[in-house]
PDB file of N, CA and C in Angstrom:
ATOM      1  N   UNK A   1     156.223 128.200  78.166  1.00  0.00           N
ATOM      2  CA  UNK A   1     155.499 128.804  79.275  1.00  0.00           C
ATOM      3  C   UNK A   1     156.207 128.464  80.577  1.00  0.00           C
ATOM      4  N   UNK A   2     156.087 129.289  81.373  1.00  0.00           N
ATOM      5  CA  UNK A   2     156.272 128.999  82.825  1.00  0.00           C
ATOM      6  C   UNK A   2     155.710 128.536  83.786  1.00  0.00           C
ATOM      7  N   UNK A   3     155.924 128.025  85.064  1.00  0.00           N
ATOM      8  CA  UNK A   3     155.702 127.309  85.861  1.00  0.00           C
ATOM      9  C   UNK A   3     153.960 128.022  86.376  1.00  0.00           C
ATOM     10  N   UNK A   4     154.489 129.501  86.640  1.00  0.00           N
ATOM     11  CA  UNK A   4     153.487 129.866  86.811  1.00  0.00           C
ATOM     12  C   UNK A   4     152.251 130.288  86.342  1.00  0.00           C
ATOM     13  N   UNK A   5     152.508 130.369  84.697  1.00  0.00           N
ATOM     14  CA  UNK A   5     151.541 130.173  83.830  1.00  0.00           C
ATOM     15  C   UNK A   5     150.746 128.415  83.839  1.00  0.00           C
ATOM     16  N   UNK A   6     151.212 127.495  84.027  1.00  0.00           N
ATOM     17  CA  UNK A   6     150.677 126.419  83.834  1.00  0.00           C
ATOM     18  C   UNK A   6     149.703 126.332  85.508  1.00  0.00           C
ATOM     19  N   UNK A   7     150.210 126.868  86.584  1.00  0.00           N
ATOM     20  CA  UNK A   7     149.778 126.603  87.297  1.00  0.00           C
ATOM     21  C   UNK A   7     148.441 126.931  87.298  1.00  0.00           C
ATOM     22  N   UNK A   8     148.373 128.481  87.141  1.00  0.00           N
ATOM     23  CA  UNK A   8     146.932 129.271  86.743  1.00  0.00           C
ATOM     24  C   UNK A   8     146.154 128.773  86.015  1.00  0.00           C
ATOM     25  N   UNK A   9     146.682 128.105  84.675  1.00  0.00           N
ATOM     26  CA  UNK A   9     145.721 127.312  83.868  1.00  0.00           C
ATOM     27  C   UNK A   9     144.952 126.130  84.514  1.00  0.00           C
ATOM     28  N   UNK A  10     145.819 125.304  85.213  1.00  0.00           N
ATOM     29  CA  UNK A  10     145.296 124.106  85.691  1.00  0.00           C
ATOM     30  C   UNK A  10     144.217 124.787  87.420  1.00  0.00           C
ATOM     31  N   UNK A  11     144.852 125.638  88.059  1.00  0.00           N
ATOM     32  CA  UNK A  11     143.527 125.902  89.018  1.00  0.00           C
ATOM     33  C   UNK A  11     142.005 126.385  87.914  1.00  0.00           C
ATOM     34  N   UNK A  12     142.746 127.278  86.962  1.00  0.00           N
ATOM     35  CA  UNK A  12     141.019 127.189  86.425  1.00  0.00           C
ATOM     36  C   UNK A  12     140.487 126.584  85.704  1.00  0.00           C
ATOM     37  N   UNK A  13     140.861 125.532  85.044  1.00  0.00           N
ATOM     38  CA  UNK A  13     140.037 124.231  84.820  1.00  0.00           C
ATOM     39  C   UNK A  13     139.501 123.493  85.822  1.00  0.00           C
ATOM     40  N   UNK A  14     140.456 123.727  86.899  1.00  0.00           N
ATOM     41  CA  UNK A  14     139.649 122.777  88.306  1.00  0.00           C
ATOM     42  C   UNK A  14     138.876 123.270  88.618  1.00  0.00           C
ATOM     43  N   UNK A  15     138.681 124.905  88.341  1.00  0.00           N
ATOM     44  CA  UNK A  15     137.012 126.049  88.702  1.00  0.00           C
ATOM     45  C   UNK A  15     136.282 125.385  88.090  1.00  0.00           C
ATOM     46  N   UNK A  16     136.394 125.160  86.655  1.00  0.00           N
ATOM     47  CA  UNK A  16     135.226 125.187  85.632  1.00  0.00           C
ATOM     48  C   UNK A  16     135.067 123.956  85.958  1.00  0.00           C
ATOM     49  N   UNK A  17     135.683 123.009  86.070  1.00  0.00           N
ATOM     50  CA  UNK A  17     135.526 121.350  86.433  1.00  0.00           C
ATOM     51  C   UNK A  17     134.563 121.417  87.862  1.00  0.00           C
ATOM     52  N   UNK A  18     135.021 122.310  88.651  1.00  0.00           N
ATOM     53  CA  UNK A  18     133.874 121.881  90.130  1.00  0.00           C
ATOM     54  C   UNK A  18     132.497 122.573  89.893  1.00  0.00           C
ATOM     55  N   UNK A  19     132.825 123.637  88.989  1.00  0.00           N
ATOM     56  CA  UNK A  19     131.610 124.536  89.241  1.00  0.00           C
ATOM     57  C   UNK A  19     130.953 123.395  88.019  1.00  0.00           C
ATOM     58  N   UNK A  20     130.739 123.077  87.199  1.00  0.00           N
ATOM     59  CA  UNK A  20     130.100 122.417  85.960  1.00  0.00           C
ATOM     60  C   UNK A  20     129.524 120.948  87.391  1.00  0.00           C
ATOM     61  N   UNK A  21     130.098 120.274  87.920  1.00  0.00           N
ATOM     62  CA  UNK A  21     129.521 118.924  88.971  1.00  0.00           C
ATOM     63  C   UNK A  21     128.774 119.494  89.526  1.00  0.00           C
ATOM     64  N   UNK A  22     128.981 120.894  90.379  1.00  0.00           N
ATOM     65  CA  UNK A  22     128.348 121.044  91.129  1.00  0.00           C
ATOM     66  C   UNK A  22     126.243 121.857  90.564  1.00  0.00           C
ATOM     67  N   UNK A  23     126.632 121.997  89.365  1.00  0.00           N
ATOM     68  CA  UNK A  23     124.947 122.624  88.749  1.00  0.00           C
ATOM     69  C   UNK A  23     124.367 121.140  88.284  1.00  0.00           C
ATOM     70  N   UNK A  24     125.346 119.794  87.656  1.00  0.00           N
ATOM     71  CA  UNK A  24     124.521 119.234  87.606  1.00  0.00           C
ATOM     72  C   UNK A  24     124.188 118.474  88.740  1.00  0.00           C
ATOM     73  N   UNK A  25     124.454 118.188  89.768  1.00  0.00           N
ATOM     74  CA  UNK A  25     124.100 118.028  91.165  1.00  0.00           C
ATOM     75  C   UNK A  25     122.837 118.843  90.845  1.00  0.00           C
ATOM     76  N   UNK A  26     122.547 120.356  90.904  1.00  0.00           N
ATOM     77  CA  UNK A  26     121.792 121.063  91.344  1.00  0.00           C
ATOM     78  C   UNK A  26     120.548 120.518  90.484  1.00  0.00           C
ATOM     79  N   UNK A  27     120.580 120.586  88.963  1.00  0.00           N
ATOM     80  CA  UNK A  27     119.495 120.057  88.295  1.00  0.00           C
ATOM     81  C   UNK A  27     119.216 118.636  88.966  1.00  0.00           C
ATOM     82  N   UNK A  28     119.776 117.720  88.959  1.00  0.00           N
ATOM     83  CA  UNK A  28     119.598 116.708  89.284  1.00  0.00           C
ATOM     84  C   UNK A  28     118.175 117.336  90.591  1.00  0.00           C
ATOM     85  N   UNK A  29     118.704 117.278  91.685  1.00  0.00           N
ATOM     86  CA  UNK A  29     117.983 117.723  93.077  1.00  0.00           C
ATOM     87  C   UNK A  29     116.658 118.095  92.606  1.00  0.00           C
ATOM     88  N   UNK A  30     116.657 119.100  91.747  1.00  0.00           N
ATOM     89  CA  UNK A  30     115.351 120.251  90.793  1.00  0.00           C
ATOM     90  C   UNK A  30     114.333 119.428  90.499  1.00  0.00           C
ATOM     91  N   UNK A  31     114.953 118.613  89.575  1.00  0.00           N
ATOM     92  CA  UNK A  31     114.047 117.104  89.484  1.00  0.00           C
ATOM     93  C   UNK A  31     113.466 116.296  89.919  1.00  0.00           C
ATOM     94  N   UNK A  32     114.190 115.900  91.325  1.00  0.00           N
ATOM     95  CA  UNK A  32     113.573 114.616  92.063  1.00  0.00           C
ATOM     96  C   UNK A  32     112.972 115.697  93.074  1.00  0.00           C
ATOM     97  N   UNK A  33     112.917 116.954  93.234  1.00  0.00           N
ATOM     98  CA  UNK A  33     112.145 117.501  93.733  1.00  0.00           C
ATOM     99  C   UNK A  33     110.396 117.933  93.157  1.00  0.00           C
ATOM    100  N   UNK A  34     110.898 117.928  91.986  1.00  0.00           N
ATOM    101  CA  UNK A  34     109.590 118.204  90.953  1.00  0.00           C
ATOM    102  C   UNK A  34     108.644 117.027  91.160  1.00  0.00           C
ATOM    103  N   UNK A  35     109.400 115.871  90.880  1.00  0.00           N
ATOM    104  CA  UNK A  35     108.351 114.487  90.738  1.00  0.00           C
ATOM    105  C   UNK A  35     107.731 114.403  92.016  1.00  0.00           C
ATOM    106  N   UNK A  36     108.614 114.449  93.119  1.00  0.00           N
ATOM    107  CA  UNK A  36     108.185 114.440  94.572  1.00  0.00           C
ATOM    108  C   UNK A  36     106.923 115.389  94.173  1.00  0.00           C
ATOM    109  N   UNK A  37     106.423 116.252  94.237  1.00  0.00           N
ATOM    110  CA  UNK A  37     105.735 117.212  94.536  1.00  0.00           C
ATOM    111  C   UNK A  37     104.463 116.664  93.569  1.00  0.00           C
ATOM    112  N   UNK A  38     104.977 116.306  92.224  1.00  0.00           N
ATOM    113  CA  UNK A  38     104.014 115.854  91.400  1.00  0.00           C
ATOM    114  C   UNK A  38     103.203 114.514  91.748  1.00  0.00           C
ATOM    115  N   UNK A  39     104.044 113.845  92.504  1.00  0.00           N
ATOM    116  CA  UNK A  39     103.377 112.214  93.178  1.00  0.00           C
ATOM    117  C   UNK A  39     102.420 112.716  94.491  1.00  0.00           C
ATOM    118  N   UNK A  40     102.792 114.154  95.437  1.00  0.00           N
ATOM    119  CA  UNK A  40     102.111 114.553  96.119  1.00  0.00           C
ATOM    120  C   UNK A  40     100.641 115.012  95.956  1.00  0.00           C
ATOM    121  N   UNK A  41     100.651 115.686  94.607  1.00  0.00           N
ATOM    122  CA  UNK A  41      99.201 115.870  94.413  1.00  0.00           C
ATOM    123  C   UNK A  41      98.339 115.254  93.803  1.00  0.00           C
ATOM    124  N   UNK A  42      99.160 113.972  93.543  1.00  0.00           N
ATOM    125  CA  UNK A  42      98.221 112.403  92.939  1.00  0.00           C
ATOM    126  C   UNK A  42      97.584 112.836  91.290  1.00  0.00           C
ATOM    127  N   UNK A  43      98.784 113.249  90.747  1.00  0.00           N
ATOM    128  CA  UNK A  43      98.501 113.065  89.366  1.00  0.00           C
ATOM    129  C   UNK A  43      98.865 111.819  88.612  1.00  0.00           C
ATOM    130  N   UNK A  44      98.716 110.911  87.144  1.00  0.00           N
ATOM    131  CA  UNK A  44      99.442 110.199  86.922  1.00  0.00           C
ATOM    132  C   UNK A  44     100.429 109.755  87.150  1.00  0.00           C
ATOM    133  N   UNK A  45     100.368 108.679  87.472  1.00  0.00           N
ATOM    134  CA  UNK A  45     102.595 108.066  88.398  1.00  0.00           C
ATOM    135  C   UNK A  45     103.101 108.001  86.854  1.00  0.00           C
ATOM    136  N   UNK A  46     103.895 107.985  86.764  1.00  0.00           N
ATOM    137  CA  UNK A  46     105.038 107.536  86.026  1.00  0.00           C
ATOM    138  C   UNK A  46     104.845 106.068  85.250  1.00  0.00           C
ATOM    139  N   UNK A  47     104.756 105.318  86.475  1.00  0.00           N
ATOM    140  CA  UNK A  47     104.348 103.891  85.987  1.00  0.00           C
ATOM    141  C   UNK A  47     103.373 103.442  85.041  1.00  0.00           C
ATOM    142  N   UNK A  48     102.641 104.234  85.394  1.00  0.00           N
ATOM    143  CA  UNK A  48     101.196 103.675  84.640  1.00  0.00           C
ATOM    144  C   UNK A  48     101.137 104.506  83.208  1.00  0.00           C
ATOM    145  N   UNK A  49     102.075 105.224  82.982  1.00  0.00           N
ATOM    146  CA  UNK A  49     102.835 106.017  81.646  1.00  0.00           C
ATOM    147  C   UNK A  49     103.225 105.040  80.987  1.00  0.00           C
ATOM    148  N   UNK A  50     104.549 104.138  81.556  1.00  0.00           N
ATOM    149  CA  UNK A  50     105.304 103.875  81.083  1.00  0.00           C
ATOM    150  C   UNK A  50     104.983 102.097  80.483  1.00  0.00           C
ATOM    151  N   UNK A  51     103.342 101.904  81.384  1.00  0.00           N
ATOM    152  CA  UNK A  51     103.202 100.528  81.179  1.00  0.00           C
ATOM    153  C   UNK A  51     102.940 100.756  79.475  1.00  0.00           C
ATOM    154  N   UNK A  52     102.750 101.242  78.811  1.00  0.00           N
ATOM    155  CA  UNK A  52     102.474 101.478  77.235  1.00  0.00           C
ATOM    156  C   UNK A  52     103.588 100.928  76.329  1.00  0.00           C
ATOM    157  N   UNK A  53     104.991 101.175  77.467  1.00  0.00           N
ATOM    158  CA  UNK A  53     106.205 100.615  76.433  1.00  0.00           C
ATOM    159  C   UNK A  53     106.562  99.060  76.850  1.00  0.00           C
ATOM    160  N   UNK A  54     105.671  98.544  77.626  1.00  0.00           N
ATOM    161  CA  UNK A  54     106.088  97.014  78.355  1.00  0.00           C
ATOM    162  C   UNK A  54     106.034  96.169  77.019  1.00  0.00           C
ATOM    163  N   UNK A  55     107.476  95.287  76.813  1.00  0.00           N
ATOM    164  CA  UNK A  55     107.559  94.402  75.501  1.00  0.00           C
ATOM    165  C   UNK A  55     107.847  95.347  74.116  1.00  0.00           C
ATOM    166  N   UNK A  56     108.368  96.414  74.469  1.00  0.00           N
ATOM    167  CA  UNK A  56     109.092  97.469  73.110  1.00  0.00           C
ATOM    168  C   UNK A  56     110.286  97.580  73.429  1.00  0.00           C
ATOM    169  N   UNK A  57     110.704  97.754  72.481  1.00  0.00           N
ATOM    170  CA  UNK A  57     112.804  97.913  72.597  1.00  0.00           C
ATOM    171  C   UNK A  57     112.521  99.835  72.965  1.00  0.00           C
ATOM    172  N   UNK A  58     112.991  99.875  73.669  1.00  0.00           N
ATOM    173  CA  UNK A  58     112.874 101.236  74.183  1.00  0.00           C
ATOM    174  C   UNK A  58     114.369 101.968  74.628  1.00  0.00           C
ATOM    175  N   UNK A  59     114.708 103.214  74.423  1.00  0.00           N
ATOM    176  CA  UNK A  59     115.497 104.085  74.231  1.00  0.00           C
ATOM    177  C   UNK A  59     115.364 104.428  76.060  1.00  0.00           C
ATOM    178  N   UNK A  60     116.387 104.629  76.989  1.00  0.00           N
ATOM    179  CA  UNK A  60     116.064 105.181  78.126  1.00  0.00           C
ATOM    180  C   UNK A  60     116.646 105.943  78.638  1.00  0.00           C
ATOM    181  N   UNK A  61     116.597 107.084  78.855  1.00  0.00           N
ATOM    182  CA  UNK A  61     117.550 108.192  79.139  1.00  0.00           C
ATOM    183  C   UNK A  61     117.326 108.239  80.598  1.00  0.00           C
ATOM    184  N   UNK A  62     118.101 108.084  81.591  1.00  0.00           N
ATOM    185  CA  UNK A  62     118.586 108.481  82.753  1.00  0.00           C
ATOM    186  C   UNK A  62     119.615 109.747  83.117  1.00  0.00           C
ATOM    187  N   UNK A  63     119.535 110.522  84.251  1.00  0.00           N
ATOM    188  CA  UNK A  63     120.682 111.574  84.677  1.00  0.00           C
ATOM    189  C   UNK A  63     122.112 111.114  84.475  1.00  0.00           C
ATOM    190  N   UNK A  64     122.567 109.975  83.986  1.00  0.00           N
ATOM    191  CA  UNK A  64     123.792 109.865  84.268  1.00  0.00           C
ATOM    192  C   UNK A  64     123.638 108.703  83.325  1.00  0.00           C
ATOM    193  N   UNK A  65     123.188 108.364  82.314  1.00  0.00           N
ATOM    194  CA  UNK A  65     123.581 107.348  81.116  1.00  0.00           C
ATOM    195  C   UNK A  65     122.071 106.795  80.256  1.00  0.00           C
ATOM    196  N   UNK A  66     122.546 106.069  79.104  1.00  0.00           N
ATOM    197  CA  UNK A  66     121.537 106.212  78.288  1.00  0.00           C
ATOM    198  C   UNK A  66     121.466 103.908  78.195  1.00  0.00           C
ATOM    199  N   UNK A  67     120.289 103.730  78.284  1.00  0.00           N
ATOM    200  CA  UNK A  67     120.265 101.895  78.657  1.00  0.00           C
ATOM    201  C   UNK A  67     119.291 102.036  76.941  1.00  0.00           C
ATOM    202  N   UNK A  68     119.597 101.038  76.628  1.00  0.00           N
ATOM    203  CA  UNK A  68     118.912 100.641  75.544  1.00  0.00           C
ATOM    204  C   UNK A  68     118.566  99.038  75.440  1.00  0.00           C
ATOM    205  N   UNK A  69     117.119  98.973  75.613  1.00  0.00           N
ATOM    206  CA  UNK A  69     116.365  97.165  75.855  1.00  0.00           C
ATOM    207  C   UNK A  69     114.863  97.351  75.485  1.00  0.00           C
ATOM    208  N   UNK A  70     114.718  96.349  75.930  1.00  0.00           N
ATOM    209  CA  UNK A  70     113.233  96.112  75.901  1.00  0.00           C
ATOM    210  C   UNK A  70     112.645  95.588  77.254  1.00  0.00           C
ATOM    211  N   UNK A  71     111.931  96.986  77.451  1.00  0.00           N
ATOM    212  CA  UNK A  71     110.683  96.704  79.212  1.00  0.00           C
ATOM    213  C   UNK A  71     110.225  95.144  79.312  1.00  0.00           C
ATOM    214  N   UNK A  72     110.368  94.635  80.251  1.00  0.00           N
ATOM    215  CA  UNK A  72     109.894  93.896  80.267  1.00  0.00           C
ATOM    216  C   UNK A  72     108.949  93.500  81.341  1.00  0.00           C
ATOM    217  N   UNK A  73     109.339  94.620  82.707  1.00  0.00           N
ATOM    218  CA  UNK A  73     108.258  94.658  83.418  1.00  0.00           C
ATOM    219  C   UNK A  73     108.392  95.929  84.056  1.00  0.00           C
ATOM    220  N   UNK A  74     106.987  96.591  84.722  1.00  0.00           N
ATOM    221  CA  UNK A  74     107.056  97.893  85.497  1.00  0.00           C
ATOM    222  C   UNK A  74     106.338  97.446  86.667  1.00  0.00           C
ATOM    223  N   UNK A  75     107.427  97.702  87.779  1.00  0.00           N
ATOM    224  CA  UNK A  75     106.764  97.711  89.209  1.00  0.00           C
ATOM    225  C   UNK A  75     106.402  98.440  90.042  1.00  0.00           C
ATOM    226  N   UNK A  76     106.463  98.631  91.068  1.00  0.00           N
ATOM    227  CA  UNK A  76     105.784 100.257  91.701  1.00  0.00           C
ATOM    228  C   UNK A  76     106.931 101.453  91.111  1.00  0.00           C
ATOM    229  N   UNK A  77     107.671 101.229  91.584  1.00  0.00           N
ATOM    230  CA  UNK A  77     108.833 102.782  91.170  1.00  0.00           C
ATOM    231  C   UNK A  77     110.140 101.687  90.656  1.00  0.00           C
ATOM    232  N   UNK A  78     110.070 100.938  89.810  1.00  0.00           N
ATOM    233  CA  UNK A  78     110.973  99.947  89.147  1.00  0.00           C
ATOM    234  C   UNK A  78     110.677  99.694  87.943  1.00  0.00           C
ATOM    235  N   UNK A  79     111.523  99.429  86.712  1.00  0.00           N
ATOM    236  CA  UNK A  79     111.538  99.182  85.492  1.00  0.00           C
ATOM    237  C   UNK A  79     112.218  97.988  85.360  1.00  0.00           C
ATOM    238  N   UNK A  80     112.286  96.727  84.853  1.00  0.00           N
ATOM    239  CA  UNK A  80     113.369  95.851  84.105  1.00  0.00           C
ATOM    240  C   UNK A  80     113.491  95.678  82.940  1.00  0.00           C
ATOM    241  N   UNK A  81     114.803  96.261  82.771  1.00  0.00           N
ATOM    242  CA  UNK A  81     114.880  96.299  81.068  1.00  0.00           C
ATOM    243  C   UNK A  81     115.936  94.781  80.773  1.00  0.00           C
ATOM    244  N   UNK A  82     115.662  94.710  79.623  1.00  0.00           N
ATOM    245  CA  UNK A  82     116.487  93.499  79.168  1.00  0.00           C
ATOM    246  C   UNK A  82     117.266  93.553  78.183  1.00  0.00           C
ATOM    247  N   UNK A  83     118.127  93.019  77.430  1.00  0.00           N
ATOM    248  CA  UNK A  83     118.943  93.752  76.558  1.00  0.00           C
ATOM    249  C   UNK A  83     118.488  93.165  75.017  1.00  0.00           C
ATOM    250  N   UNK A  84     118.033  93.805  73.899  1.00  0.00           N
ATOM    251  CA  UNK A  84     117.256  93.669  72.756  1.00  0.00           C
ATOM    252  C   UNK A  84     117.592  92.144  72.576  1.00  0.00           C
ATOM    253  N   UNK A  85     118.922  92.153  71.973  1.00  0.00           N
ATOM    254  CA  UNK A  85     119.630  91.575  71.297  1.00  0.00           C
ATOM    255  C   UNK A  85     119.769  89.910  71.573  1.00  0.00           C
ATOM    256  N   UNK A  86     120.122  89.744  73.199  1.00  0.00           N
ATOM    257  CA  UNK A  86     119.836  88.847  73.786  1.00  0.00           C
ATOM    258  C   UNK A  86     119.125  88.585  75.274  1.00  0.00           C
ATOM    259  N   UNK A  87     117.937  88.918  75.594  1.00  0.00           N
ATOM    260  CA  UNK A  87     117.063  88.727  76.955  1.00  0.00           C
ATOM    261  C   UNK A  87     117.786  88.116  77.705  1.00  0.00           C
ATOM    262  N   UNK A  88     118.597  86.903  77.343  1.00  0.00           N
ATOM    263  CA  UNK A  88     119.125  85.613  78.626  1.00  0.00           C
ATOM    264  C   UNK A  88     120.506  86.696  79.366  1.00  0.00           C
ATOM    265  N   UNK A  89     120.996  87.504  78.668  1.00  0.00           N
ATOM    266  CA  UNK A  89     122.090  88.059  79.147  1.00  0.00           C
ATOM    267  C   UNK A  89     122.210  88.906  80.326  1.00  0.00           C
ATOM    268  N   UNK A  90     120.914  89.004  80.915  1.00  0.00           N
ATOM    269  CA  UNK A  90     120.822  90.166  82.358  1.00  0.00           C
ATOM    270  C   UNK A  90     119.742  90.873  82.133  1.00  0.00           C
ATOM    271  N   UNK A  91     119.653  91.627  82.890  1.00  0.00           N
ATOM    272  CA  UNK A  91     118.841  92.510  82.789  1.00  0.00           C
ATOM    273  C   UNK A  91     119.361  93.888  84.013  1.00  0.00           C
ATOM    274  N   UNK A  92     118.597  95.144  83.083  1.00  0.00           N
ATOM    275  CA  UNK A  92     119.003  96.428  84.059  1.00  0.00           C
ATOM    276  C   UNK A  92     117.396  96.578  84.622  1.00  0.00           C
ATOM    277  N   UNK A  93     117.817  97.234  86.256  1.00  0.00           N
ATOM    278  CA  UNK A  93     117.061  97.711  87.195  1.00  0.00           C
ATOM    279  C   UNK A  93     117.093  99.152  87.419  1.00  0.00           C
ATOM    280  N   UNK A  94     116.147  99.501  87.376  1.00  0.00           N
ATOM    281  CA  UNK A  94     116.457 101.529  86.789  1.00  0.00           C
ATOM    282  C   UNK A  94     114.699 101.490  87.890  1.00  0.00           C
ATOM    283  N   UNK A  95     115.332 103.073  88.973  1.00  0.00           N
ATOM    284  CA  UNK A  95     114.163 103.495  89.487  1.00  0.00           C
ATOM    285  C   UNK A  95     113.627 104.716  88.612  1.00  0.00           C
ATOM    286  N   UNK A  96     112.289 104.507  88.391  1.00  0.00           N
ATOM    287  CA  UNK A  96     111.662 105.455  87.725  1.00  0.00           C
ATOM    288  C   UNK A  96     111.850 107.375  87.922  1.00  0.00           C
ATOM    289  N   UNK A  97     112.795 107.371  89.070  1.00  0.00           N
ATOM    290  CA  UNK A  97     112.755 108.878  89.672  1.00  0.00           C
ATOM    291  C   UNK A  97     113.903 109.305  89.559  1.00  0.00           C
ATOM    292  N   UNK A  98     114.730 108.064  88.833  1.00  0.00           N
ATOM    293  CA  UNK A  98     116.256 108.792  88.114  1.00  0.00           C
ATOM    294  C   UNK A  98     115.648 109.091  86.143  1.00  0.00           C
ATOM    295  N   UNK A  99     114.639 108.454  86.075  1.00  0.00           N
ATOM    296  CA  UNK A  99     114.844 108.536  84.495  1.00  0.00           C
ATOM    297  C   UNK A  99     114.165 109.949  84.252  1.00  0.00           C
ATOM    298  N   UNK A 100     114.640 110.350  82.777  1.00  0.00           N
ATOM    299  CA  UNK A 100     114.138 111.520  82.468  1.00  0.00           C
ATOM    300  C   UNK A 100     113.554 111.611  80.802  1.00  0.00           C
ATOM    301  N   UNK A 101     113.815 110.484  80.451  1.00  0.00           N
ATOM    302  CA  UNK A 101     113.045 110.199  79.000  1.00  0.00           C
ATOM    303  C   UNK A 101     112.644 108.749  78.539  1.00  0.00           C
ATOM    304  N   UNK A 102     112.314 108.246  77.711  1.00  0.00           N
ATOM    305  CA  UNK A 102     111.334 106.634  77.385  1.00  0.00           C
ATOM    306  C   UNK A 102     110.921 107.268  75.791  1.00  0.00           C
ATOM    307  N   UNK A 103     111.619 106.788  74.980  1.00  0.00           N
ATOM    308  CA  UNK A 103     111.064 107.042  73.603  1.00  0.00           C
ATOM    309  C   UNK A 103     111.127 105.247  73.106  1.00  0.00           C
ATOM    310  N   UNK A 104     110.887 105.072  72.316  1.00  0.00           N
ATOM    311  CA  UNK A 104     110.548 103.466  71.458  1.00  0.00           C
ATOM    312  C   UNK A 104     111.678 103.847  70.585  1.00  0.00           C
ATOM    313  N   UNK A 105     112.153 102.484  70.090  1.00  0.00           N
ATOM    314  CA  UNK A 105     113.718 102.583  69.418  1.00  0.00           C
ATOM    315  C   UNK A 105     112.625 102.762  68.417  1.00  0.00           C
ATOM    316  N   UNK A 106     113.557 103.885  67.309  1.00  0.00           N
ATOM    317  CA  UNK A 106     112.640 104.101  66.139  1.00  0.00           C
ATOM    318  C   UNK A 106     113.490 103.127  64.819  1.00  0.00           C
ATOM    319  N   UNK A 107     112.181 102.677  64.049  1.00  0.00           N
ATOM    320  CA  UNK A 107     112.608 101.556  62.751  1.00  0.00           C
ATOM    321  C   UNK A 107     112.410 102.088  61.616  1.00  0.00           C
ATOM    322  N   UNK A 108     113.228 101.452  60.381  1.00  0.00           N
ATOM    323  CA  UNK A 108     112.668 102.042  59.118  1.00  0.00           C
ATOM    324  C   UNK A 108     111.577 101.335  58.404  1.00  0.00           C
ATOM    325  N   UNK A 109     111.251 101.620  57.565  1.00  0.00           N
ATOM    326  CA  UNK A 109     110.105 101.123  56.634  1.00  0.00           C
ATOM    327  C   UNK A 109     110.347  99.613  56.699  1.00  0.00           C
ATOM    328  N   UNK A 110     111.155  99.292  56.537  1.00  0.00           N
ATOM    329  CA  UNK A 110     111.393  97.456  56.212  1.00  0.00           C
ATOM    330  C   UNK A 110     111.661  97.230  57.636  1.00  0.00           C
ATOM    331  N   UNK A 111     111.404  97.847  58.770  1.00  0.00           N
ATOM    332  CA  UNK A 111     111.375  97.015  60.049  1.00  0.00           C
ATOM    333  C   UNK A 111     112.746  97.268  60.879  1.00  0.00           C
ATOM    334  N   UNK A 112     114.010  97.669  59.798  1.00  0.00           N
ATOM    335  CA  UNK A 112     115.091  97.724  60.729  1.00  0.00           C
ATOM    336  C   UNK A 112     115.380  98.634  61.561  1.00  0.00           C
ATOM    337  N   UNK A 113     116.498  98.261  62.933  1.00  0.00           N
ATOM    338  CA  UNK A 113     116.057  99.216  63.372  1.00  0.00           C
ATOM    339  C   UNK A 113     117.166 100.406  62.876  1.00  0.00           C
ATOM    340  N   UNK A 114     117.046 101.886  62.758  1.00  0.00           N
ATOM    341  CA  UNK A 114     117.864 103.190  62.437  1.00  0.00           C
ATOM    342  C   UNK A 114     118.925 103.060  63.088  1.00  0.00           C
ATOM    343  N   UNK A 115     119.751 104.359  63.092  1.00  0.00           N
ATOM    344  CA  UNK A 115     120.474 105.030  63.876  1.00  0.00           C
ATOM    345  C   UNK A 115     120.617 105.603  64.684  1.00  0.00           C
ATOM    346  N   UNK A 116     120.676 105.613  65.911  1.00  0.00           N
ATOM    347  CA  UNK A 116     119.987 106.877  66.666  1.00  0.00           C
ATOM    348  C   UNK A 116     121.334 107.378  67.574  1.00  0.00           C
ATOM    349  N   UNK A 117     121.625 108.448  67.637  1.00  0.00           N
ATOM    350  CA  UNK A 117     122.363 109.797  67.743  1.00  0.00           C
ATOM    351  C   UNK A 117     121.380 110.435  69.502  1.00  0.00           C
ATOM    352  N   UNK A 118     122.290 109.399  70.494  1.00  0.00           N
ATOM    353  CA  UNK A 118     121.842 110.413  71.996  1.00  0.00           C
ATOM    354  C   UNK A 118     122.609 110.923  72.724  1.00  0.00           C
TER     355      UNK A 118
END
């Protein structure tokens, strides 16, 4: 190929590369606009959802990565998760208005825990 064939290729991957950042930007926005609106008309917070998983190894899906621990506390618009395996090792701080899912790590019959595919 030629110079000018490679060139064309690489500007339109850089299309599809800006245009693909720039929608999830847009969802992103969609979202924290939704909750906004939903905290406005004083329906259930979030929090008081999520106090159900406090002390469960829990699955946590955020806009931009997936944390896997166990809640260990919920504060006004704050979560601290801890890490299953070993608690003493840190802990993650996640605001409730980036996350977008909370499922319980799922186990098998004898207690262990599965596989899980996110």
């Amino acid at each position: 190929m030629d110079t000018a064939t490679w060139i064309a290729l690489f500007l339109l991957f850089f299309i599809i590369w800006l245009t693909m950042k720039s929608t999830k930007k847009k969802r992103q926005r969609n979202i924290l606009k939704i909750r906004r609106l939903h905290k406005k008309k004083g329906g259930v917070t979030m929090s008081e959802v999520i106090k159900r998983f406090v002390d469960k190894e829990c699955i946590i899906t955020t806009m931009n990565e997936t944390v896997t621990g166990i809640i260990t506390a919920v504060e006004e618009n704050w979560i601290v998760v801890s890490p299953a395996g070993n608690p003493e090792a840190g802990a993650d701080i996640i605001s409730l208005d980036y996350i977008s899912r909370i499922r319980e790590y799922p186990r098998k019959k004898n207690g262990k825990r599965r596989t899980v595919i996110t």
